[in-house]
Protein backbone atom coordinates (compact mmCIF):
# COMPACT_ATOMS: atom_id res chain seq x y z
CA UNK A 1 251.42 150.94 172.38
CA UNK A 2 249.52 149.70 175.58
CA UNK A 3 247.33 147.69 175.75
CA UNK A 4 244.26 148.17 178.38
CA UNK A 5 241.99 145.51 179.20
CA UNK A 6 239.20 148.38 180.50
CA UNK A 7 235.37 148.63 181.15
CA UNK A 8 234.26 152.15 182.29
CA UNK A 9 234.04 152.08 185.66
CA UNK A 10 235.29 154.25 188.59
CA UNK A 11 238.66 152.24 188.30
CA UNK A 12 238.87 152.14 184.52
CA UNK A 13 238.64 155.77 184.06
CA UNK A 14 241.31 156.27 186.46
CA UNK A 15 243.38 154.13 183.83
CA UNK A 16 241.69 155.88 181.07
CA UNK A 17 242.45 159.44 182.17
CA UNK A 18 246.27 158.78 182.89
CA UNK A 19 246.81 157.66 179.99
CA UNK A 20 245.02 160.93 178.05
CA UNK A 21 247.41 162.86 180.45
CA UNK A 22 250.73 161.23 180.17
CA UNK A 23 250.16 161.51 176.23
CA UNK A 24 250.59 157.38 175.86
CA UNK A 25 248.79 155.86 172.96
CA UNK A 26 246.99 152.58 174.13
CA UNK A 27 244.70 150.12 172.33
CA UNK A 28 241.30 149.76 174.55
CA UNK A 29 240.28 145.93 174.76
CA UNK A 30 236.50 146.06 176.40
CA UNK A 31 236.28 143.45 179.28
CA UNK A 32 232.22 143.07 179.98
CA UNK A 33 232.37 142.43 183.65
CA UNK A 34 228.41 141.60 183.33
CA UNK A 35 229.06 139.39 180.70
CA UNK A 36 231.41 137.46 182.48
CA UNK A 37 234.69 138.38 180.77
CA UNK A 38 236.74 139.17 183.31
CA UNK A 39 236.83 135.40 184.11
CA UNK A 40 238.33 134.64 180.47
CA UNK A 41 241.39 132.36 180.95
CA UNK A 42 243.27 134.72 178.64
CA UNK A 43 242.50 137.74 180.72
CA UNK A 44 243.39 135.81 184.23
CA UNK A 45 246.97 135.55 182.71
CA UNK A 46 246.81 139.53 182.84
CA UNK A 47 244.97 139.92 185.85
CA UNK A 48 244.70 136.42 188.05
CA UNK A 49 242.06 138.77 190.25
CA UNK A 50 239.62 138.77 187.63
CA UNK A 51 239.22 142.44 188.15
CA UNK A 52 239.73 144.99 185.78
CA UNK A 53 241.46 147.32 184.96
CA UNK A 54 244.83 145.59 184.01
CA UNK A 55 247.65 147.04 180.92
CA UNK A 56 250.30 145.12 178.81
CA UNK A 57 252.89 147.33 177.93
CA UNK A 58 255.25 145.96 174.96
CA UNK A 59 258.07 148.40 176.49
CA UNK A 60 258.18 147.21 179.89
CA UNK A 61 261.66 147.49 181.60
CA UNK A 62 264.60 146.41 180.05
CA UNK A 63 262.57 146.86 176.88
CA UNK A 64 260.77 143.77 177.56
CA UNK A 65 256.50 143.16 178.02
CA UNK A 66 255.20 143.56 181.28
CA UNK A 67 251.68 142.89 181.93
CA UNK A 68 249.92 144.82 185.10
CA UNK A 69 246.94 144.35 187.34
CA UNK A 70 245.21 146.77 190.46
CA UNK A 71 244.57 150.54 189.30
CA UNK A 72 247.04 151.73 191.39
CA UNK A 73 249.95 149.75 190.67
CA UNK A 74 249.21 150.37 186.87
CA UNK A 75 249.20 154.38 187.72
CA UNK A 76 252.77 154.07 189.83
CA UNK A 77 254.17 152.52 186.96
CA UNK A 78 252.93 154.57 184.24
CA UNK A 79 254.13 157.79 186.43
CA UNK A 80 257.63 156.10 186.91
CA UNK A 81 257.49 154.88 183.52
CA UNK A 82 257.25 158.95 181.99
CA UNK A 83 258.63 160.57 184.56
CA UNK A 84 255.03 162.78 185.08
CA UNK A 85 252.60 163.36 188.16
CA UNK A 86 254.35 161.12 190.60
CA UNK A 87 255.57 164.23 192.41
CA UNK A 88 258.53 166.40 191.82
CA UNK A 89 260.43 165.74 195.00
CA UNK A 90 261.10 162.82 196.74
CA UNK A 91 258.56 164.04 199.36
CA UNK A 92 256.11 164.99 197.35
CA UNK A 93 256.35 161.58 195.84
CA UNK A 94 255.66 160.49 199.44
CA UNK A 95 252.61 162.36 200.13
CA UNK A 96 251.36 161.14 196.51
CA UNK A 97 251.53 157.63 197.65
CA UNK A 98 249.65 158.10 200.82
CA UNK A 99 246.71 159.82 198.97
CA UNK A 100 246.38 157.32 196.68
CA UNK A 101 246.63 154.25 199.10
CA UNK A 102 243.76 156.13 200.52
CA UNK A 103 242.17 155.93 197.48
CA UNK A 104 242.75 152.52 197.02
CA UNK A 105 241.80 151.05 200.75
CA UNK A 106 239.28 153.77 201.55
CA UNK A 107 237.34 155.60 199.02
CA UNK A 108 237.14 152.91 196.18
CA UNK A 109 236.06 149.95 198.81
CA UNK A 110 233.87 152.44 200.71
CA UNK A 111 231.97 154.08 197.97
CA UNK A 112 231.89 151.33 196.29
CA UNK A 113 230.13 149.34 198.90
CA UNK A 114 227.65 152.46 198.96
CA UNK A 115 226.81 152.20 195.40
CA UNK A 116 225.97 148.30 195.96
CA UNK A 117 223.99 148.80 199.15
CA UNK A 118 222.01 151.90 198.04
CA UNK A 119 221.83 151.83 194.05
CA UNK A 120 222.12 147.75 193.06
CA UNK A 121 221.44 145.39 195.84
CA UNK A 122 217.55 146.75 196.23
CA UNK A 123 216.96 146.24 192.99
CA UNK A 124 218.54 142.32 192.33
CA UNK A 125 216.55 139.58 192.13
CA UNK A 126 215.17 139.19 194.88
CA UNK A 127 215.89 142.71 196.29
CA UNK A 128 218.27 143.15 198.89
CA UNK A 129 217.44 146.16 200.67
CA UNK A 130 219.87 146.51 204.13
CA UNK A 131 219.41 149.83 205.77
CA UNK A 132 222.20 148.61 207.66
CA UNK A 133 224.36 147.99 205.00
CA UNK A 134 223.32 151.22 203.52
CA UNK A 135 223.90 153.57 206.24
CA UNK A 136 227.42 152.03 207.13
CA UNK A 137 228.46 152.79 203.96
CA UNK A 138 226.86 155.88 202.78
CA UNK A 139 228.51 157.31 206.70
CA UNK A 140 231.86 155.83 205.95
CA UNK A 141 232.02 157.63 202.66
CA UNK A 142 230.83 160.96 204.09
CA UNK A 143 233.40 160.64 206.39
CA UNK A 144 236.63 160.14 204.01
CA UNK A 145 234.81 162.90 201.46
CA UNK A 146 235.16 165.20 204.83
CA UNK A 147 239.15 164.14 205.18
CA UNK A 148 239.24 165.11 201.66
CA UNK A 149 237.75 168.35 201.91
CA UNK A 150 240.24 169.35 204.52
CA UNK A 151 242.83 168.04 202.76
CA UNK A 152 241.75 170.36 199.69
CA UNK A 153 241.39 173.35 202.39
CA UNK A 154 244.74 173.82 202.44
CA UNK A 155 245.82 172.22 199.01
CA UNK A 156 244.85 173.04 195.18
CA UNK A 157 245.42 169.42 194.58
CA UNK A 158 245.23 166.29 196.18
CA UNK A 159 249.03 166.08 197.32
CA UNK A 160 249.66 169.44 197.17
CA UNK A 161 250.11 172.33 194.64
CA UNK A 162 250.57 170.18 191.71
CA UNK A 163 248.27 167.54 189.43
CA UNK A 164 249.18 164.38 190.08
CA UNK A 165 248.12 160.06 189.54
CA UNK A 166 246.58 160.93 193.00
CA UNK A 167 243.96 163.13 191.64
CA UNK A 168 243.18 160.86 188.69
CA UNK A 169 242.97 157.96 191.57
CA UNK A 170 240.29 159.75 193.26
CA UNK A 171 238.30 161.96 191.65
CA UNK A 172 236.30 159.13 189.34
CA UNK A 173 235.04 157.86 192.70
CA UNK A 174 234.34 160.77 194.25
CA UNK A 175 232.58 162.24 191.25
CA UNK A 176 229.78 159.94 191.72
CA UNK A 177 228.79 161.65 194.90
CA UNK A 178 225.09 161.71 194.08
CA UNK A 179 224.83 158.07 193.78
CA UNK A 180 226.81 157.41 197.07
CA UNK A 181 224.21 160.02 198.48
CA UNK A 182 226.34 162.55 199.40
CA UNK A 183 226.44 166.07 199.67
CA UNK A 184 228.84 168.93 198.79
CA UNK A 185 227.14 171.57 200.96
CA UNK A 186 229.28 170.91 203.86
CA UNK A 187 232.27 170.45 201.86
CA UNK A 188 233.39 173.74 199.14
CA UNK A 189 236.68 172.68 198.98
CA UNK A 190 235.95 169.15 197.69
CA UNK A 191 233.46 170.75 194.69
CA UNK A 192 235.47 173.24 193.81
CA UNK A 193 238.50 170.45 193.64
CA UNK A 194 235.82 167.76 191.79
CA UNK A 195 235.03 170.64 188.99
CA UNK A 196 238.60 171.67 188.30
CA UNK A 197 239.62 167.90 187.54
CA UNK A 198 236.53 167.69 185.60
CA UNK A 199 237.45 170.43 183.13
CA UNK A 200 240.28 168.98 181.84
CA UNK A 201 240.37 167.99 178.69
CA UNK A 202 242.33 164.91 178.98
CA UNK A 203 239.91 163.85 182.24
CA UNK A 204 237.03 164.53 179.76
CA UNK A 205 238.38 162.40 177.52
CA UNK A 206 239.34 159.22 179.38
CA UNK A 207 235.94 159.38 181.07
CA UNK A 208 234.19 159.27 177.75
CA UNK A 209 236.17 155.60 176.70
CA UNK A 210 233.28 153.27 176.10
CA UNK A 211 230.62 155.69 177.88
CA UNK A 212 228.09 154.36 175.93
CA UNK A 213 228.64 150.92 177.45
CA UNK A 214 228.06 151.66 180.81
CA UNK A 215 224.54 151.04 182.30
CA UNK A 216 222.92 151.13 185.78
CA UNK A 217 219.95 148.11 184.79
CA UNK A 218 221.82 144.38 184.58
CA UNK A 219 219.64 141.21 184.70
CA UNK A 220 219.82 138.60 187.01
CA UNK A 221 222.56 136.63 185.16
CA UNK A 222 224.55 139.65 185.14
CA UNK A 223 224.10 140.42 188.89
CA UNK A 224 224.91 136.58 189.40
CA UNK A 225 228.24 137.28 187.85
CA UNK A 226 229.06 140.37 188.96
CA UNK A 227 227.84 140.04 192.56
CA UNK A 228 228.09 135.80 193.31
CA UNK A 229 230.59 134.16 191.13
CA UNK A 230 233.74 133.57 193.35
């Protein structure tokens, strides 16, 4: 059993979903990040980022616990740990890591930084609207959304012709596309990728962990410790 320390999130569903697709039973532990959890001296043992999404896996290597912080790490392990959607070669295993490096130092940072700047900052207390701050972001993510669709141009998947933790890295981030205030017009390739991922039933199901818990209004204590606590 594993257990995830998750709040649903662009980087907790990409937790979520791998684990509906490698088959891995898991125990969810909710950590409120407007609450304040994530700064829990219990869950800094896990994760000494105070970020979520972090695992503890009872059958770490050599049989022993292992406890795991940053999305990506937890999805390289969990592919080397069942032998699934790493990559079948050693090459393809290669390309799989650059996509989701990508993932991790592009897309997530970039549209992330969008959703702030256009979606949450105008609306704190007092607003914060930055048209520079928007239009940075909301151009940066436009451009790595084009990279993708090229990518997918020539690809059925991410890293090639075959599923992989690179898809599941991506796609919860670029999903959200409307509230980064993008467009798909421009880009076939990328909707006809984001629907295929969406239809599967494991994907389906690891977005729906906790749905009910996630909410675009906070208050100003929340925003304080999402957005100011250091």
């Amino acid at each position: 059993m594993i257990d995830l320390y998750y709040w649903p999130t662009p980087n907790g569903w990409k937790i979520t979903i791998a684990l509906e697709e490698m088959g891995l039973p898991y125990t969810v532990h909710l950590v409120d990040i407007g609450a304040g959890d994530q700064f829990d001296p219990d869950f800094l043992k896990i994760a000494p980022n105070n970020r979520m999404p972090a695992i503890t896996d009872a059958d770490g290597p050599d049989g022993r616990p292992i406890s795991i912080f940053e999305s990506g790490a937890i999805l390289q392990y969990l592919a080397r740990k069942t032998g699934q959607f790493g990559g079948p070669t050693e090459r393809d295993r290669i390309t799989v890591d650059q996509w989701l490096m990508w993932q991790m130092g592009g897309v997530g940072p970039m549209a992330g930084q969008a959703h702030h700047f256009l979606k949450y900052a105008p609306n704190m207390d007092p607003p914060q609207d930055l048209p520079y701050a928007k239009d940075r972001y909301r151009r940066e993510t436009g451009r790595l959304y084009r990279v993708l669709d090229t990518q997918l141009a020539e690809n059925e998947f991410v890293a090639g012709d075959f599923y992989s933790i690179a898809d599941m890295a991506i796609w919860p981030w670029a999903s959200l596309w409307e509230g980064q205030q993008q467009t798909l017009d421009d880009k076939p390739h990328l909707a006809r990728w984001l629907d295929r991922i969406a239809a599967r039933p494991a994907v389906r199901a690891g977005r729906a962990v906790a749905a009910e818990k996630r909410g675009e209004t906070r208050d100003k204590a929340a925003q304080d410790r999402l957005f100011k606590q250091s």
